[in-house]
C-alpha atoms as a PDB file:
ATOM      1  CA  UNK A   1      29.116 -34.674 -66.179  1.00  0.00           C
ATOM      2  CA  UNK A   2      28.076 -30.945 -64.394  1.00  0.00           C
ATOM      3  CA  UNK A   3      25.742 -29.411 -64.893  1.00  0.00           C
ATOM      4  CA  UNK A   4      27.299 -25.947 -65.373  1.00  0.00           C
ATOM      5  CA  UNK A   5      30.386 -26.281 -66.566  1.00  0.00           C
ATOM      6  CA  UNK A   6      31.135 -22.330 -66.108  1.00  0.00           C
ATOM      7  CA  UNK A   7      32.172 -19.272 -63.618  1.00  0.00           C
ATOM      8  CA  UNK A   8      29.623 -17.897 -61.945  1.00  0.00           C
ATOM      9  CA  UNK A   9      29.921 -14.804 -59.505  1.00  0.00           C
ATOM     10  CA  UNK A  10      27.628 -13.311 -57.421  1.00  0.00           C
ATOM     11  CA  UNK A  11      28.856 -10.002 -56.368  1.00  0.00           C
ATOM     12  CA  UNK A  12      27.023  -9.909 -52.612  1.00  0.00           C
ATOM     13  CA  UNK A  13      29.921  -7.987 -51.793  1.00  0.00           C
ATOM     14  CA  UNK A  14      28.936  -4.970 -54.408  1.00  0.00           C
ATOM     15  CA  UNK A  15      25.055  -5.026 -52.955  1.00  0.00           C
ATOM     16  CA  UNK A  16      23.692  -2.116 -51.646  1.00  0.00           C
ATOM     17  CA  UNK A  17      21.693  -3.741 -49.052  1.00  0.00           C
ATOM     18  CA  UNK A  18      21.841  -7.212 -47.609  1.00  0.00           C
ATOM     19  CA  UNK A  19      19.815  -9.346 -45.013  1.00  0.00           C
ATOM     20  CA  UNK A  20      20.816  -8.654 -41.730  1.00  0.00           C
ATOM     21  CA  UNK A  21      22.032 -11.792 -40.223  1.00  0.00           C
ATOM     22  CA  UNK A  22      22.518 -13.778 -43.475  1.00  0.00           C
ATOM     23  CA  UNK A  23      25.252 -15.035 -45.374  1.00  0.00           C
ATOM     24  CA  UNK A  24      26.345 -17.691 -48.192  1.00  0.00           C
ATOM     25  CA  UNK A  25      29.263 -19.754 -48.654  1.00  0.00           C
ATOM     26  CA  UNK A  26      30.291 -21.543 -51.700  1.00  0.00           C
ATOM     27  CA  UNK A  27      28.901 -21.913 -54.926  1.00  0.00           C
ATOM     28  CA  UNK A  28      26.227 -19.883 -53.630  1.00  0.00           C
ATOM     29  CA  UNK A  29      28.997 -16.744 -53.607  1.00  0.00           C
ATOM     30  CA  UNK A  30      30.769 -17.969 -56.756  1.00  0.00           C
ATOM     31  CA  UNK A  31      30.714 -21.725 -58.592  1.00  0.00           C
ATOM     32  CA  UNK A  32      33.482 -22.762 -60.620  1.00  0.00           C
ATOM     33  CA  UNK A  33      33.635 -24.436 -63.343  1.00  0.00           C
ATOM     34  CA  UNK A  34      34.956 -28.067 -61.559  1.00  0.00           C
ATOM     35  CA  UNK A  35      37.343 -28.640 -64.264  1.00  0.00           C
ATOM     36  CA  UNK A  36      39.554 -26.079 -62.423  1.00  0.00           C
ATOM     37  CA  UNK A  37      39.105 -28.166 -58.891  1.00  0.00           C
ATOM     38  CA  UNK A  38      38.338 -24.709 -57.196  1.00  0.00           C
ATOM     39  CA  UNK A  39      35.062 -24.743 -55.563  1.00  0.00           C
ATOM     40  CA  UNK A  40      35.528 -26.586 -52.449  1.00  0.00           C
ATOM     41  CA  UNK A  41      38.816 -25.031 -51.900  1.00  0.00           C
ATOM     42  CA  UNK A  42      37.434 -21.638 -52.027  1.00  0.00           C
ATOM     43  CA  UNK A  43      33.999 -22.495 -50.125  1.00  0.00           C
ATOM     44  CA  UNK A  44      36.920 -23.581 -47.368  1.00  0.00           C
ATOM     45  CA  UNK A  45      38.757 -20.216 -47.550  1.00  0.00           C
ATOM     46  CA  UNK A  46      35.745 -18.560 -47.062  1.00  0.00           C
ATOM     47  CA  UNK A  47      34.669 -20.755 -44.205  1.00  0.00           C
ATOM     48  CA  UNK A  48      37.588 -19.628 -42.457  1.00  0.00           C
ATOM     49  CA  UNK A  49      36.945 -15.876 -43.482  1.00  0.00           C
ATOM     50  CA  UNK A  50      33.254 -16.224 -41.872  1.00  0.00           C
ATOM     51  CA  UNK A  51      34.809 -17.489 -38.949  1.00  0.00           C
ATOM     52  CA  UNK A  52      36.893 -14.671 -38.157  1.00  0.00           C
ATOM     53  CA  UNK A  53      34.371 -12.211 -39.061  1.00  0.00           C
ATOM     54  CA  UNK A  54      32.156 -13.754 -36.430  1.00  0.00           C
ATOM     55  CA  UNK A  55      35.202 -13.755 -33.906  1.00  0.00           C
ATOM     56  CA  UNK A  56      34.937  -9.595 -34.282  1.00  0.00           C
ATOM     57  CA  UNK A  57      30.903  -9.704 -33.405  1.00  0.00           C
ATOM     58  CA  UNK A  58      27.959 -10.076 -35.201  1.00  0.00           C
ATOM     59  CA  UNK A  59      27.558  -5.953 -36.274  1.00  0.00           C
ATOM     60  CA  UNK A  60      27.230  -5.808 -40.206  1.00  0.00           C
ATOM     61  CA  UNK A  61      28.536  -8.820 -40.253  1.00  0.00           C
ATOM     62  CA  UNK A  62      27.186  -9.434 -43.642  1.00  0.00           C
ATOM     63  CA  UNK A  63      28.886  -6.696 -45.350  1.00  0.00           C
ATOM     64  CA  UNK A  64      32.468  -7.733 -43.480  1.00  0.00           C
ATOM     65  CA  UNK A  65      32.288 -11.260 -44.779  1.00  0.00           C
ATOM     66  CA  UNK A  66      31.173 -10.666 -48.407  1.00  0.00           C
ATOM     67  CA  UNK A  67      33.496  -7.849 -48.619  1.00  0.00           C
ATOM     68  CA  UNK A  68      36.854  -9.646 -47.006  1.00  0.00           C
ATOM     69  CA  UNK A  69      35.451 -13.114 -48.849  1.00  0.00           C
ATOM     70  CA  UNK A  70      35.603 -11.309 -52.118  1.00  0.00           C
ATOM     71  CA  UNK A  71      39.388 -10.584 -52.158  1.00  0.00           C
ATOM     72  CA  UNK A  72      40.216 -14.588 -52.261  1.00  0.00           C
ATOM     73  CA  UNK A  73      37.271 -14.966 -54.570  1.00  0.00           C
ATOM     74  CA  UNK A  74      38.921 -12.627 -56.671  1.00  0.00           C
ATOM     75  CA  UNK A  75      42.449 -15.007 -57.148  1.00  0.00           C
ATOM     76  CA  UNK A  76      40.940 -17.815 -58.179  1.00  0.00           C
ATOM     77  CA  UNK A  77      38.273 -16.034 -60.227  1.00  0.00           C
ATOM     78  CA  UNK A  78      40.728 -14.343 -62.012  1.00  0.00           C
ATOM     79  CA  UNK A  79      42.538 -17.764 -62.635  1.00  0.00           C
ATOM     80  CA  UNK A  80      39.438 -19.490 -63.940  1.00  0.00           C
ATOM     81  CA  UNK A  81      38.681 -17.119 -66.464  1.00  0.00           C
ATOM     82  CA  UNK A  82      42.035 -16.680 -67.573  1.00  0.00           C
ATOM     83  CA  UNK A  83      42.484 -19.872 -68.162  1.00  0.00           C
ATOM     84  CA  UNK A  84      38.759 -20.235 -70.103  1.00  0.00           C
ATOM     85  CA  UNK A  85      39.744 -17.162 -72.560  1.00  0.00           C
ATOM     86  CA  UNK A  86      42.866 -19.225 -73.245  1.00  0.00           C
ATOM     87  CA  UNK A  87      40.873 -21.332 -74.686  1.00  0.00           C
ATOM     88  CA  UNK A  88      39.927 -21.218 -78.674  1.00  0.00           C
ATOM     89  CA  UNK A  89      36.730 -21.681 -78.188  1.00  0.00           C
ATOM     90  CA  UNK A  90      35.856 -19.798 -75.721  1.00  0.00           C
ATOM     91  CA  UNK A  91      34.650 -16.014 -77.156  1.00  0.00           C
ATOM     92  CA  UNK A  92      36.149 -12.615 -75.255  1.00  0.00           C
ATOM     93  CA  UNK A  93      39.804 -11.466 -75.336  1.00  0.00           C
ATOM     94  CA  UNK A  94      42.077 -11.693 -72.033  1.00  0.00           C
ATOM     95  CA  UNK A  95      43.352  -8.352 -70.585  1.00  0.00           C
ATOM     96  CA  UNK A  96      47.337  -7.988 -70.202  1.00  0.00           C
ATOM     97  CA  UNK A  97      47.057  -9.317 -66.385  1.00  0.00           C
ATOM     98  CA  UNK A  98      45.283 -12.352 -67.940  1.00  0.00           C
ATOM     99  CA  UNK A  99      47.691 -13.332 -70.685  1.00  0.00           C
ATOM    100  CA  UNK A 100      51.076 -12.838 -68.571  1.00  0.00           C
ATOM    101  CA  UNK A 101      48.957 -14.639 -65.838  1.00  0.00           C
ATOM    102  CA  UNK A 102      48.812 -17.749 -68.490  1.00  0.00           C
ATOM    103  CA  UNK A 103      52.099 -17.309 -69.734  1.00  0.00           C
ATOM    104  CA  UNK A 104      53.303 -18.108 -66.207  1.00  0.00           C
ATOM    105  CA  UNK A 105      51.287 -20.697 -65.537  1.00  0.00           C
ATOM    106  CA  UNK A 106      51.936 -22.501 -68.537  1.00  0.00           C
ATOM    107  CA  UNK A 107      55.594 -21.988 -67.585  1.00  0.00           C
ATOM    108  CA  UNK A 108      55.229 -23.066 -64.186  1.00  0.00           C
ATOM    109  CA  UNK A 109      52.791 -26.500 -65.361  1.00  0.00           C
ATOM    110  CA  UNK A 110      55.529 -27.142 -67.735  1.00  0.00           C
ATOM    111  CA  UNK A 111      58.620 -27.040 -65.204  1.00  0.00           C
ATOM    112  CA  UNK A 112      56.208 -29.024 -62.934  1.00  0.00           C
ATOM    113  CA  UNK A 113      56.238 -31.815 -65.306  1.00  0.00           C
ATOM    114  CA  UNK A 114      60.047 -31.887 -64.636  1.00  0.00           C
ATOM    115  CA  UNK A 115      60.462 -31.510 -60.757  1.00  0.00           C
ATOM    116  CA  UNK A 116      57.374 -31.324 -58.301  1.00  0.00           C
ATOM    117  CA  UNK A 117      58.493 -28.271 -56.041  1.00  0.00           C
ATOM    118  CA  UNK A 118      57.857 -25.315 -58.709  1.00  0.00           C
ATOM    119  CA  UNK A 119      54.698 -26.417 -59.181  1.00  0.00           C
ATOM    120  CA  UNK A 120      53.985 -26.611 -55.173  1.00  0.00           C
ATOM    121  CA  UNK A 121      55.777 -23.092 -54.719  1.00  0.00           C
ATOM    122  CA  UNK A 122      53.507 -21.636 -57.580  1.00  0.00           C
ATOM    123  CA  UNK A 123      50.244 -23.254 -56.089  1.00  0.00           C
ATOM    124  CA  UNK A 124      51.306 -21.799 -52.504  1.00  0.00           C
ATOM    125  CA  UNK A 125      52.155 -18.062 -54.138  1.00  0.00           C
ATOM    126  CA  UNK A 126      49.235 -17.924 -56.556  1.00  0.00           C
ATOM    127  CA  UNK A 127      46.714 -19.524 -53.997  1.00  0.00           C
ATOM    128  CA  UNK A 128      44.200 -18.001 -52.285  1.00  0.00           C
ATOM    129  CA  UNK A 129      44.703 -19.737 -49.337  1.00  0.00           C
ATOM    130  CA  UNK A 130      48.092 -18.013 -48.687  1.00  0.00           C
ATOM    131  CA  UNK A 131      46.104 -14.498 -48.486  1.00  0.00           C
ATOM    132  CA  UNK A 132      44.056 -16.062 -45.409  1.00  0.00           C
ATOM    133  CA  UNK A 133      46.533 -16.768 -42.970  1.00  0.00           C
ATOM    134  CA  UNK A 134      46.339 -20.715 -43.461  1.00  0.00           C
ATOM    135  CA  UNK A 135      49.799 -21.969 -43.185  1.00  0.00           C
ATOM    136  CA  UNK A 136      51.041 -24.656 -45.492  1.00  0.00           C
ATOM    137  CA  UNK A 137      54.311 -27.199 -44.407  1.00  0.00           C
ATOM    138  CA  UNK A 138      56.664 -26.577 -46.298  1.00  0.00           C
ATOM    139  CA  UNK A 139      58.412 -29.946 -47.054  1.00  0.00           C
ATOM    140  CA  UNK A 140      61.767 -28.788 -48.370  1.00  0.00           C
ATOM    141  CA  UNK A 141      63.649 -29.413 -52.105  1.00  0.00           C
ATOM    142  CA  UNK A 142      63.203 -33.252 -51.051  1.00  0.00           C
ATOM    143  CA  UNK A 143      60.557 -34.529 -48.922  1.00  0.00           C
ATOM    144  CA  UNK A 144      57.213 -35.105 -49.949  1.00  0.00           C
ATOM    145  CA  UNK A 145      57.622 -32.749 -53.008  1.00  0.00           C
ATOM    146  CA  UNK A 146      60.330 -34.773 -54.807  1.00  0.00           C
ATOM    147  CA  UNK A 147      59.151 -36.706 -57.813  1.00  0.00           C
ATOM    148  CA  UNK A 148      60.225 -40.213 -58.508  1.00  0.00           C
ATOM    149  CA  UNK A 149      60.698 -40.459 -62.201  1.00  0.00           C
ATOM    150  CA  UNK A 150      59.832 -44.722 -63.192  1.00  0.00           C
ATOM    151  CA  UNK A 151      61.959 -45.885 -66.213  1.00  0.00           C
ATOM    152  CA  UNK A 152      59.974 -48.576 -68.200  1.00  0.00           C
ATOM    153  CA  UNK A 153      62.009 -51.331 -69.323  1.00  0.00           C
ATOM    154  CA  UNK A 154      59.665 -52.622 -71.900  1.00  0.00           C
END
């Protein structure tokens, strides 16, 4: 059980003023809902973002992380809502960007439950994480992203 199951973003990136000298990571910039399996993933992106920000000096350095943080935010923001408003119950309608955005994914979740490597490609394409300069191995059509399929005899 969490405790807040929803998307919450706090736009330090839109603020007119900020502490000098101060910045948040994580849930403490935005908090997922954890059914999506976002948060840490994100707070990881950003870690790296704060890193290079601080490897160009310490001037505004605030305003550079929050603003450059705010761009992979955005992704998987984007992806967490989508997916909510897809949802019945779940009040608000999804733009145009938002309903081909789920139309895909669907597509992409379904072809996943066929062969593993769509679903890897999507991940690495949609993903935040791609936008940041982190590299992913790439294992190939067979490798580590082939899937096994178990026949059941009973």
């Amino acid at each position: 059980m969490h405790q807040y199951p929803s998307n919450r973003w706090r736009r330090y990136d839109k603020m007119a003023r900020l502490p000098e000298g101060f910045v948040v990571i994580g849930d403490a910039v935005c908090s997922f809902n954890p059914v999506y399996g976002q948060g840490m993933t994100v707070a990881a992106i950003e870690a790296t973002i704060l890193g290079q920000c601080l490897r160009a000096g310490d001037v505004d350095l605030p305003r550079r992380f929050f603003r450059a943080a705010a761009k992979p935010v955005r992704v998987a923001w984007q992806t967490a809502v989508g997916s909510d408003l897809a949802l019945p119950e779940v009040q608000g309608r999804p733009s145009l960007s938002m309903r081909l955005t789920n139309a895909y994914t669907e597509h992409v979740l379904r072809a996943a439950g066929i062969a593993a490597a769509p679903g890897v490609r999507h991940t690495r394409r949609a993903g935040a994480a791609a936008r940041t300069g982190i590299r992913h191995r790439d294992t190939g059509s067979h490798g580590s992203s082939a899937v096994s399929r178990r026949t059941s005899s009973a």
